[in-house]
Protein backbone atom coordinates (compact mmCIF):
# COMPACT_ATOMS: atom_id res chain seq x y z
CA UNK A 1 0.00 0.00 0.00
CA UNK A 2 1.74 3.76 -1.58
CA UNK A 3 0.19 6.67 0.63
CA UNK A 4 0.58 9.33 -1.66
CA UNK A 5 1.14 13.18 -0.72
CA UNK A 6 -1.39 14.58 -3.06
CA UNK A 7 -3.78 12.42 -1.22
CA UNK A 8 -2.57 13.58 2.29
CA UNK A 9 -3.03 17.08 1.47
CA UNK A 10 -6.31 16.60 -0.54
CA UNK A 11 -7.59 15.44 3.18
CA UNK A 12 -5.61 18.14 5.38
CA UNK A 13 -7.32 20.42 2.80
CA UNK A 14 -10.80 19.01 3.21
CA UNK A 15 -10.42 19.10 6.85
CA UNK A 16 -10.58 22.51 6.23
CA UNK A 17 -14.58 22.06 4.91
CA UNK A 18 -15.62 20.11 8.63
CA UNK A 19 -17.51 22.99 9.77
CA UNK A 20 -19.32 23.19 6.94
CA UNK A 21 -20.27 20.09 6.55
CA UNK A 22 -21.77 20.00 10.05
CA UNK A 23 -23.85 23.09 9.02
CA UNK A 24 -24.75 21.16 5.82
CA UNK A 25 -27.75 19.11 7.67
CA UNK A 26 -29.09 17.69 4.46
CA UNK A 27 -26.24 15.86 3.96
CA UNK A 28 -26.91 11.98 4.54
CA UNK A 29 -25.22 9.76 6.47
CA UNK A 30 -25.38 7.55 3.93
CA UNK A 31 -23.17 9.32 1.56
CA UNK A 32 -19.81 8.85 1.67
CA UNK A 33 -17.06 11.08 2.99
CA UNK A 34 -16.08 12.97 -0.19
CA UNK A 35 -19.45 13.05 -1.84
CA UNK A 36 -20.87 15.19 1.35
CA UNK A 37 -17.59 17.51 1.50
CA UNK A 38 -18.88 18.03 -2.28
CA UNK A 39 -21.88 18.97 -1.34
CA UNK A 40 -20.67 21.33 1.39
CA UNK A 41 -18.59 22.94 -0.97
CA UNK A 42 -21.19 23.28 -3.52
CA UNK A 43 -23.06 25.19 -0.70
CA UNK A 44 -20.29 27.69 0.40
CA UNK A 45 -19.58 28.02 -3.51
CA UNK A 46 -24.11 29.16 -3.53
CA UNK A 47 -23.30 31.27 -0.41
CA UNK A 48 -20.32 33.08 -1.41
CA UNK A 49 -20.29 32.75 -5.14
CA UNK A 50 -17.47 35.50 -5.71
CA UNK A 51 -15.22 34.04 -3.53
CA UNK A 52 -12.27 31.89 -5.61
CA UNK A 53 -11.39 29.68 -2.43
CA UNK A 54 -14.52 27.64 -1.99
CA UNK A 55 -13.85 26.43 -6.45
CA UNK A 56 -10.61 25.43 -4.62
CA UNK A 57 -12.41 23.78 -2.06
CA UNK A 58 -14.92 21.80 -4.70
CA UNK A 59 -12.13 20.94 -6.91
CA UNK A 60 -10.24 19.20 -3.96
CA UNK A 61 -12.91 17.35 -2.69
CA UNK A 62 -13.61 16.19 -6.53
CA UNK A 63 -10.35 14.72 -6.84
CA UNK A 64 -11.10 13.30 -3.83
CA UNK A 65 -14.23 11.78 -5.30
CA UNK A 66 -12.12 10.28 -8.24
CA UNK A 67 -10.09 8.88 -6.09
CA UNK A 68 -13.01 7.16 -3.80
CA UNK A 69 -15.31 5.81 -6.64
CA UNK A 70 -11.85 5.51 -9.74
CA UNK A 71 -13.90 7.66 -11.61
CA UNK A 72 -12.02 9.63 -13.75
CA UNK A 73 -14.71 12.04 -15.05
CA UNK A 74 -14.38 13.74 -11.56
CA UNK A 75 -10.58 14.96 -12.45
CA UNK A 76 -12.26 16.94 -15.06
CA UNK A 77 -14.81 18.21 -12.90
CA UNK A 78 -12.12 19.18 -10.20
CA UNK A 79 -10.20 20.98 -13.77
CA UNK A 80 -12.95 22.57 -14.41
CA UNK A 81 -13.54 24.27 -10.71
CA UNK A 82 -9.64 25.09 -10.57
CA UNK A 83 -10.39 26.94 -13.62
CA UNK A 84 -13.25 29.00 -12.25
CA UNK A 85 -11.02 29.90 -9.09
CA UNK A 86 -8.42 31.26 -11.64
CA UNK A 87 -10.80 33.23 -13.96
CA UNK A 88 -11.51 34.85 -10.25
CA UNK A 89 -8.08 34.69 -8.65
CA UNK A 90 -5.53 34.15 -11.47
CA UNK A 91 -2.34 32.67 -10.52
CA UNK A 92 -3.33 31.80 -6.54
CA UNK A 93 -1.26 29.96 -5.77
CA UNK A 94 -3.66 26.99 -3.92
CA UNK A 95 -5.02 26.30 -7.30
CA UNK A 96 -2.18 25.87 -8.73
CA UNK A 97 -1.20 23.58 -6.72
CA UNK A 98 -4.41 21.33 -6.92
CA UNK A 99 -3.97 21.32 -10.90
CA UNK A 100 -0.48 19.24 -10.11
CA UNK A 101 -2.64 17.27 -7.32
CA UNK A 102 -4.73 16.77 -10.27
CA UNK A 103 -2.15 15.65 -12.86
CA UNK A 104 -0.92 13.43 -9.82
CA UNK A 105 -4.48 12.21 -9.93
CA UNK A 106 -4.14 11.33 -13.69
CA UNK A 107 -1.06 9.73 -13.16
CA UNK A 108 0.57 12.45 -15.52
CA UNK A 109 3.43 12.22 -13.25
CA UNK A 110 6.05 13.89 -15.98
CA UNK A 111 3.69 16.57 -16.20
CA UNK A 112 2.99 16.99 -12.70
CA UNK A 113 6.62 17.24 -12.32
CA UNK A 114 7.45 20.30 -14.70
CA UNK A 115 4.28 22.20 -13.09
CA UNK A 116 5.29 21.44 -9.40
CA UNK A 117 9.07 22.27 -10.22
CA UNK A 118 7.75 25.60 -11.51
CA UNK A 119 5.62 26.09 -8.66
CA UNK A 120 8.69 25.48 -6.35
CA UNK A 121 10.68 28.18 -8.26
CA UNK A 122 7.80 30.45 -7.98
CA UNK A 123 7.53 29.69 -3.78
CA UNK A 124 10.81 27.64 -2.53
CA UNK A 125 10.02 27.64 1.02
CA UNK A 126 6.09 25.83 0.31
CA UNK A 127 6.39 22.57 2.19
CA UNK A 128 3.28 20.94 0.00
CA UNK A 129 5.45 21.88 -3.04
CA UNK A 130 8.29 19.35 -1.84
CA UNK A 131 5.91 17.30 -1.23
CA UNK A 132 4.22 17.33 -4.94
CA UNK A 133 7.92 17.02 -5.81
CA UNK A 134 8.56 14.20 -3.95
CA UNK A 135 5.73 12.27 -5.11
CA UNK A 136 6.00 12.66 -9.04
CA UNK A 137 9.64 11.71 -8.61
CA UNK A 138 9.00 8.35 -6.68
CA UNK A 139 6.56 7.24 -9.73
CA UNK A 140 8.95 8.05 -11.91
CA UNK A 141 12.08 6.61 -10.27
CA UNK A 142 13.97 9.41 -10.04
CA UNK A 143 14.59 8.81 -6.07
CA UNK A 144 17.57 10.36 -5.65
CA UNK A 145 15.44 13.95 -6.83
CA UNK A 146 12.45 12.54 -3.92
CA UNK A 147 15.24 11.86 -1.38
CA UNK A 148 16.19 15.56 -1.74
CA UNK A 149 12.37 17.14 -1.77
CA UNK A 150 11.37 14.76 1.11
CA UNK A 151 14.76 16.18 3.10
CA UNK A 152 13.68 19.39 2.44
CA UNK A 153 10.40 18.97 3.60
CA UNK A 154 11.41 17.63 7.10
CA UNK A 155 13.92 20.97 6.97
CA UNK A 156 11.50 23.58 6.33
CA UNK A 157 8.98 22.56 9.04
CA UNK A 158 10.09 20.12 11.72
CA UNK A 159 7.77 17.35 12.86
CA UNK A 160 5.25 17.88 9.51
CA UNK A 161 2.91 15.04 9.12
CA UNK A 162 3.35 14.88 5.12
CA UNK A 163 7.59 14.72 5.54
CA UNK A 164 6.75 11.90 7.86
CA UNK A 165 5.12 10.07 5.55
CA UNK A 166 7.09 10.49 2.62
CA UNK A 167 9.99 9.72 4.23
CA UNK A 168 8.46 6.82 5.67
CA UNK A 169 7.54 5.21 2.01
CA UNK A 170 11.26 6.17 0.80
CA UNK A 171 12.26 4.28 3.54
CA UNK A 172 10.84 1.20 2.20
CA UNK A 173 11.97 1.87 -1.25
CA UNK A 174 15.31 2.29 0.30
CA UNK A 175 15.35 -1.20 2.42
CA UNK A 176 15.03 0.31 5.79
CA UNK A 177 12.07 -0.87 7.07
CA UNK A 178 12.50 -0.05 10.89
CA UNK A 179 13.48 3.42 9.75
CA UNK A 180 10.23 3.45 7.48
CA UNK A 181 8.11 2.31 10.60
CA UNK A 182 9.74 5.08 13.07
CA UNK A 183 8.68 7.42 10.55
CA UNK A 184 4.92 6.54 10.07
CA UNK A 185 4.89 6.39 13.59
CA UNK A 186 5.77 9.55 14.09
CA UNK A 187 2.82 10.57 11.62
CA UNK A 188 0.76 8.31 13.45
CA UNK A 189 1.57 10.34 16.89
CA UNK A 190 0.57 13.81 14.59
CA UNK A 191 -2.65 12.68 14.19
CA UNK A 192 -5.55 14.15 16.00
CA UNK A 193 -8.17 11.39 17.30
CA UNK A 194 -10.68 13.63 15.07
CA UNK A 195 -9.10 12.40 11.85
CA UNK A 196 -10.45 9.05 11.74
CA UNK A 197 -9.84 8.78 7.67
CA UNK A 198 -6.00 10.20 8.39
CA UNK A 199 -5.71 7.88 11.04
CA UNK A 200 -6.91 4.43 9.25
CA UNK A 201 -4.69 5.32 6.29
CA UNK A 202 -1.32 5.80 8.52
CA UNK A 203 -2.33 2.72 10.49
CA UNK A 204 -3.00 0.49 7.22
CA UNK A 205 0.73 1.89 6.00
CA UNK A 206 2.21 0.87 9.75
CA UNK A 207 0.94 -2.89 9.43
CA UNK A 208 1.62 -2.86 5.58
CA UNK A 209 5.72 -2.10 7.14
CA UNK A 210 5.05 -4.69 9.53
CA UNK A 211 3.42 -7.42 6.80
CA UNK A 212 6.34 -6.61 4.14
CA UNK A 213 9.06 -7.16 6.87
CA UNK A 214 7.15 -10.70 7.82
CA UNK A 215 6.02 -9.30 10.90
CA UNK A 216 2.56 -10.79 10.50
CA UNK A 217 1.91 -10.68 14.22
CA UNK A 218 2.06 -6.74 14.38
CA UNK A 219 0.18 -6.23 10.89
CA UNK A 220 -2.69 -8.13 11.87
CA UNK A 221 -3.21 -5.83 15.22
CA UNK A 222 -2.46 -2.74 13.11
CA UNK A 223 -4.64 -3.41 10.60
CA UNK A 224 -7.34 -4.43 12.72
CA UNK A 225 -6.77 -1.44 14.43
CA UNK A 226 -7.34 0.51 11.24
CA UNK A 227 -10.28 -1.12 10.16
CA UNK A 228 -11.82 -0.43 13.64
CA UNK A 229 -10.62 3.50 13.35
CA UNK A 230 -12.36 3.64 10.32
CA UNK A 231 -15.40 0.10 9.16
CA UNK A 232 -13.96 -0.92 5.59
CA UNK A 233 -11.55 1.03 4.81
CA UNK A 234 -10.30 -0.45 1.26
CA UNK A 235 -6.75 -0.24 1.44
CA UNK A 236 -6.83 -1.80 4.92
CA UNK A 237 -9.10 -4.98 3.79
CA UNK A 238 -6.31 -5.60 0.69
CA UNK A 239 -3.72 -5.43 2.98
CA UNK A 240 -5.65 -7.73 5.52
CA UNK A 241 -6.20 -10.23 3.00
CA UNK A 242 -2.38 -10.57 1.69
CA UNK A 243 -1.91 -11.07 5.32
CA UNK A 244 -4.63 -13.88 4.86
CA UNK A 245 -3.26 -15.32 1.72
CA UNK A 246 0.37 -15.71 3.48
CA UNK A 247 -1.67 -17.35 6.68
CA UNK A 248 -3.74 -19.83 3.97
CA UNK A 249 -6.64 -18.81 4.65
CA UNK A 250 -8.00 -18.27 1.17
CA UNK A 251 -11.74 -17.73 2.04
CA UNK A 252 -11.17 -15.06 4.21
CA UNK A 253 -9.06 -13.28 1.43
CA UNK A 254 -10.98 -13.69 -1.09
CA UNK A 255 -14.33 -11.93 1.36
CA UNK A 256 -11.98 -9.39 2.16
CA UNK A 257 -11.02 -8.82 -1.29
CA UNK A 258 -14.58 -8.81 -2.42
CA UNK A 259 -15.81 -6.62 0.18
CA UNK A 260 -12.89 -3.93 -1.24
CA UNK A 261 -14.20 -4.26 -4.81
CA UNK A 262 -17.32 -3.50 -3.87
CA UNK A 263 -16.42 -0.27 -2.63
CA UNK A 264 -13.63 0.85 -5.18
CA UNK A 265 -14.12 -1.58 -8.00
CA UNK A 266 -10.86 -0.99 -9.83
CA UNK A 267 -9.33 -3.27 -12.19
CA UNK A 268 -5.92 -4.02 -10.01
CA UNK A 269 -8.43 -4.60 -7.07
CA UNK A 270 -10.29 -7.54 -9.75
CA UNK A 271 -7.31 -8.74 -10.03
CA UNK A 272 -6.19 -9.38 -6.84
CA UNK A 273 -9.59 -10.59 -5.93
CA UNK A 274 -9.34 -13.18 -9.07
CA UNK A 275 -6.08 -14.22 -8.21
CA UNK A 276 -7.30 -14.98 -3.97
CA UNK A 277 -10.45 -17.18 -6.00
CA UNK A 278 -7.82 -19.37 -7.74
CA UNK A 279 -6.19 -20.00 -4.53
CA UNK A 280 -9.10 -20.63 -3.02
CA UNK A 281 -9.84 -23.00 -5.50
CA UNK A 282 -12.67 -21.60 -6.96
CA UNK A 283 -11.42 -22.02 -10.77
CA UNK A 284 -14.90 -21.30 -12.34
CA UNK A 285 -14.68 -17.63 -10.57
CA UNK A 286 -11.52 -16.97 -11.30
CA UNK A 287 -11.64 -18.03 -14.79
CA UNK A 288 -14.54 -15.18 -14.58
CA UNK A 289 -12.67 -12.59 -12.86
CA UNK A 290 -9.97 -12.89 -14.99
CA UNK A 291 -11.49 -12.43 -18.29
CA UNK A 292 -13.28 -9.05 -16.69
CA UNK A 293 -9.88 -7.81 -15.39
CA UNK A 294 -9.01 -7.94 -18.69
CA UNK A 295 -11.43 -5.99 -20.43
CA UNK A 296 -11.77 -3.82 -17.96
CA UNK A 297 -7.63 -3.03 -17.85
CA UNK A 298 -7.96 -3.05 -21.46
CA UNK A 299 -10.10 -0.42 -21.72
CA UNK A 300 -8.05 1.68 -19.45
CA UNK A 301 -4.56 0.71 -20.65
CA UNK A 302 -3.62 3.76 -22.94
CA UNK A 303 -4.60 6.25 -19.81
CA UNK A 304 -1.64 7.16 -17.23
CA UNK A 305 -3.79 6.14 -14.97
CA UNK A 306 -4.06 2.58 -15.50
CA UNK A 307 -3.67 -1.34 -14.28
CA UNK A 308 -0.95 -2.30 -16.69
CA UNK A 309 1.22 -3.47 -14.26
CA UNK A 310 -1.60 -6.22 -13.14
CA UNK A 311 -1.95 -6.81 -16.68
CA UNK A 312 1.75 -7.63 -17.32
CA UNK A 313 1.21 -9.64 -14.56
CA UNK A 314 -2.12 -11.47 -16.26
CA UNK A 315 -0.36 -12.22 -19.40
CA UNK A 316 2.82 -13.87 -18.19
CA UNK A 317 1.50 -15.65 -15.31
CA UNK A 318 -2.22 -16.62 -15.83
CA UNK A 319 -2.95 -16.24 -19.91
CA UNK A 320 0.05 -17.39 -20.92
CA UNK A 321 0.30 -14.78 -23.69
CA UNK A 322 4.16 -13.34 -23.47
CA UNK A 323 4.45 -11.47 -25.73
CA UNK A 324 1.09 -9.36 -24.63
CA UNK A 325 3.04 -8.83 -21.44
CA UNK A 326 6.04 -7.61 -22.99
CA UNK A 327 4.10 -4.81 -25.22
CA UNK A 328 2.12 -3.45 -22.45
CA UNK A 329 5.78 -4.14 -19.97
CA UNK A 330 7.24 -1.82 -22.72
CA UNK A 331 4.28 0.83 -23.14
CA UNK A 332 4.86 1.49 -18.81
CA UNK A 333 8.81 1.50 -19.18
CA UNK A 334 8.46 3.96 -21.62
CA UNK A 335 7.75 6.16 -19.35
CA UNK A 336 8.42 5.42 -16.01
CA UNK A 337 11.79 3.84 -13.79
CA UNK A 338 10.22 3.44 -10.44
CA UNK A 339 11.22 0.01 -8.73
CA UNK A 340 7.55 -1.83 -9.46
CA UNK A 341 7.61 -0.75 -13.35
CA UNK A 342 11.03 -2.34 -13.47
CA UNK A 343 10.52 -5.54 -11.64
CA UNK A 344 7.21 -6.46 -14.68
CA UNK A 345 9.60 -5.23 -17.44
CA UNK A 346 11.73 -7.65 -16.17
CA UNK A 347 10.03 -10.19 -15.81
CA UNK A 348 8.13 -9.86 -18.84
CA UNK A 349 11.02 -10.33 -20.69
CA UNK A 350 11.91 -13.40 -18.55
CA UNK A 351 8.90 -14.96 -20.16
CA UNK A 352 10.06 -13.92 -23.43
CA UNK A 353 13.15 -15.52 -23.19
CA UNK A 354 15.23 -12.54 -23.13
CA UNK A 355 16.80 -13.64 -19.95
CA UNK A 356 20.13 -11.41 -19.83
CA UNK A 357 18.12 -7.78 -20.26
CA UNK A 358 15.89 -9.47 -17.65
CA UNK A 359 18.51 -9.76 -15.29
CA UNK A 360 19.82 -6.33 -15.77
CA UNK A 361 16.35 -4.47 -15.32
CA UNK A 362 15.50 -6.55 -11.86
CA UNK A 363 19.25 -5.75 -10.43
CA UNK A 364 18.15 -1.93 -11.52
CA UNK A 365 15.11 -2.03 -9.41
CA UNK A 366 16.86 -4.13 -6.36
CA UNK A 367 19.96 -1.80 -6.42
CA UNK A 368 17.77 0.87 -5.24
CA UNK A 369 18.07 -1.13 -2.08
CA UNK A 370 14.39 -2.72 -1.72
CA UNK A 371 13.86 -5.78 0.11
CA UNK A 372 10.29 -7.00 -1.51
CA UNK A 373 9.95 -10.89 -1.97
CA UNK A 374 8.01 -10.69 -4.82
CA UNK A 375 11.10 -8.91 -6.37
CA UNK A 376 13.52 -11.08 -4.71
CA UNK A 377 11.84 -14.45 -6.64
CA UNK A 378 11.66 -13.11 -9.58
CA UNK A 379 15.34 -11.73 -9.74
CA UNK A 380 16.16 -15.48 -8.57
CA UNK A 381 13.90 -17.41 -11.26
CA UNK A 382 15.94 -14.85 -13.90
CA UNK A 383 19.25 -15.96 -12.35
CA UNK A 384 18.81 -19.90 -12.62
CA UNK A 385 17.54 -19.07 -16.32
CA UNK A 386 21.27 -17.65 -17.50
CA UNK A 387 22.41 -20.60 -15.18
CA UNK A 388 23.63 -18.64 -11.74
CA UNK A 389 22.70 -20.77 -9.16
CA UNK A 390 24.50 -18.98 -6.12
CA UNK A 391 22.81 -15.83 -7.33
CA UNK A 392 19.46 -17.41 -7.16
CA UNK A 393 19.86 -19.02 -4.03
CA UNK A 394 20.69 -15.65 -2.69
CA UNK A 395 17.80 -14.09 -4.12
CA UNK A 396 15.51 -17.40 -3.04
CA UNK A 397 16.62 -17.22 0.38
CA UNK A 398 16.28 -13.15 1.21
CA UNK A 399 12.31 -13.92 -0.25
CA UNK A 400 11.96 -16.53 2.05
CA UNK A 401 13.46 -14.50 5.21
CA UNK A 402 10.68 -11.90 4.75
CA UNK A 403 8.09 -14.83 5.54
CA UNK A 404 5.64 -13.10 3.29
CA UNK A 405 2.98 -14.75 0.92
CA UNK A 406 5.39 -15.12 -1.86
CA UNK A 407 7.82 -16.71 0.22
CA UNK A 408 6.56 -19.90 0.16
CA UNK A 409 7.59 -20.56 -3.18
CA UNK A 410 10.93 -19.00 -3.28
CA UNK A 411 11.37 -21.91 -0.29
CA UNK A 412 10.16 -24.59 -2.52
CA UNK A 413 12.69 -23.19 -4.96
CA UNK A 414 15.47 -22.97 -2.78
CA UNK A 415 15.19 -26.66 -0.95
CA UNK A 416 15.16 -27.91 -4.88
CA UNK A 417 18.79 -26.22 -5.65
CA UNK A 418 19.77 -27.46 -2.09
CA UNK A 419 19.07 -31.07 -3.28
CA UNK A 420 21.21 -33.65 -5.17
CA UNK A 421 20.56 -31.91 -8.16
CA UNK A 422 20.76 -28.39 -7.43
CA UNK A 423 24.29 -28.42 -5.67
């Protein structure tokens, strides 16, 4: 689970819209969080229609909205308010900073990067600029540009909630995972009780730490603990059922997994849930899945914003269709460096048969210092391919240390090179 900036400061900003949502007594309680802090924005917009700030304050809770229901006719909508707020105000500087939260939103992360670098040479002492910074670099892989904006945030204002948690998911991407859990604690401890949303999503990120290190103890209480803070949270029931899947106990996943589709019915969340139906050995279902994770990834594939690294995924692993994988491995790489984009380039061309540039795109990704086990079996089922069997077994045994769900396997792997015929 990535907690983004943009999405920490959409919800500082809509904090800002509390008391007017508890003026707004028509809002249901039925409605969820972002569609009533639309609504209450709507209203101060019909109350105070000259004033630019509450088109800032409907365009944030938009994205918002997009981001809730993956509906991406509400970044247009939120484009459309930031344009109203500059026809009134132009060049404030709080809409110009949503359009990059927007373009975040997209996923037009080398777009978001040229407007949030200009922004930051316009204001270098904004710590939500750094922070826009930071983000667009991590998607793109340029960490060494997020290291430096996620410093500067912590700089500029000490013991900041958004540094915190930036530095906290760099952390991870860097291999330090105790250093990545001080960190989100820290956010954690920032957190007033009031912010039950804010407080979910940094507990969900503290036992996603916990569940990546193998810690599955400590992830199960934290993400309890979230889903308590906050009934269903999505990210916390995805992250609750890989904790499942590595514990075997399929049917829970897969309820988990269904329960999250329900409420953001993505195509990477299909996907998982197809994937937790197979293991549960419910082939006719998964078979089902599947084939609508397809379509529906299809459909969204030449957007930004996408599920082409699931469908990589799909074509090498489940359809059997390589050279699919490869294309749409190629289309993301074209673009984009970041550890995760590497590891299915990689690996698509594994499938493919081109083993060597295999091996030197999953070394890219691990060099960056990441301890994932996903990434760790794949760079060791690339290594026994161009016939480096220490290699692999090094790879095969740092997956299985992290006692994660895809540890298993790179155990099975390992105890076969440790036999008669793998010495």
């Amino acid at each position: 689970m990535k907690r983004t900036i943009s999405a920490l400061w959409i919800m500082m900003m809509l904090s800002a819209l509390a008391a007017a949502q508890s003026r707004a007594g028509a809002a249901s309680a039925d409605l969820s969080p972002a569609t009533q802090t639309v609504a209450a924005a709507q209203k101060a917009i019909s109350e105070k229609p000259a004033e630019y700030a509450g088109y800032n304050f409907l365009a944030t809770a938009l994205v918002r909205r997009a981001q809730e229901t993956s509906d991406v006719s509400f970044y247009a909508q939120a484009e459309d308010a930031v344009e109203k707020s500059l026809a009134m105000a132009p060049n404030n500087f709080e809409s110009e900073k949503i359009r990059v939260v927007i373009l975040l939103g997209e996923h037009e992360y080398p777009a978001a990067l040229k407007a949030a670098t200009a922004l930051n040479q316009k204001v270098p002492d904004d710590v939500m600029v750094y922070g826009l910074l930071t983000e667009a670099n991590v998607a793109l892989g340029n960490y060494e540009d997020a290291e430096d904006s996620a410093q500067w945030m912590l700089n500029l204002r000490r013991g900041n909630r958004p540094a915190f948690i930036r530095a906290a998911g760099l952390r991870e991407i860097f291999g330090d995972a105790e250093g990545a859990y001080e960190m989100i604690d820290l956010a954690f401890q920032s957190t007033p009780a009031n912010e039950t949303e804010e407080r979910a999503s940094i507990l969900t990120q503290m036992g996603h730490f916990r569940l990546a290190s193998g810690n599955a103890d400590a992830a199960e209480k934290l993400l309890q603990q979230a889903l308590t803070t906050l009934p269903g949270y999505p990210p916390a029931l995805g992250n609750l059922a890989q904790l499942r899947i590595g514990q075997k106990r399929y049917a829970e996943a897969v309820a988990l997994l269904q329960q999250r589709y329900q409420v953001v019915p993505r195509a990477d969340n299909l996907y998982d849930l197809a994937e937790a139906l197979q293991l549960a050995g419910r082939e006719d279902e998964a078979k089902r899945a599947f084939t609508d994770f397809e379509s529906k990834a299809l459909l969204e594939s030449k957007r930004k914003d996408n599920s082409n690294r699931k469908l990589v995924f799909y074509y090498a692993d489940h359809a059997q269709q390589p050279v699919k994988a490869l294309a749409v491995a190629q289309q993301e790489y074209a673009w984009r460096h970041d550890v995760y984009t590497l590891d299915g380039y990689a690996w698509a061309l594994h499938v493919n048969g081109q083993n060597g540039e295999a091996r030197k795109q999953i070394e890219s990704a691990l060099a960056v210092g990441i301890r994932d086990a996903k990434l760790f079996l794949h760079a060791g089922e690339i290594a026994l391919r161009v016939g480096d069997v220490p290699a692999a077994k090094g790879y095969f045994k740092q997956a299985a240390e992290l006692d994660t769900a895809d540890s298993e396997q790179a155990r099975s792997l390992l105890s076969s090179l440790s036999g008669p015929f793998g010495r």
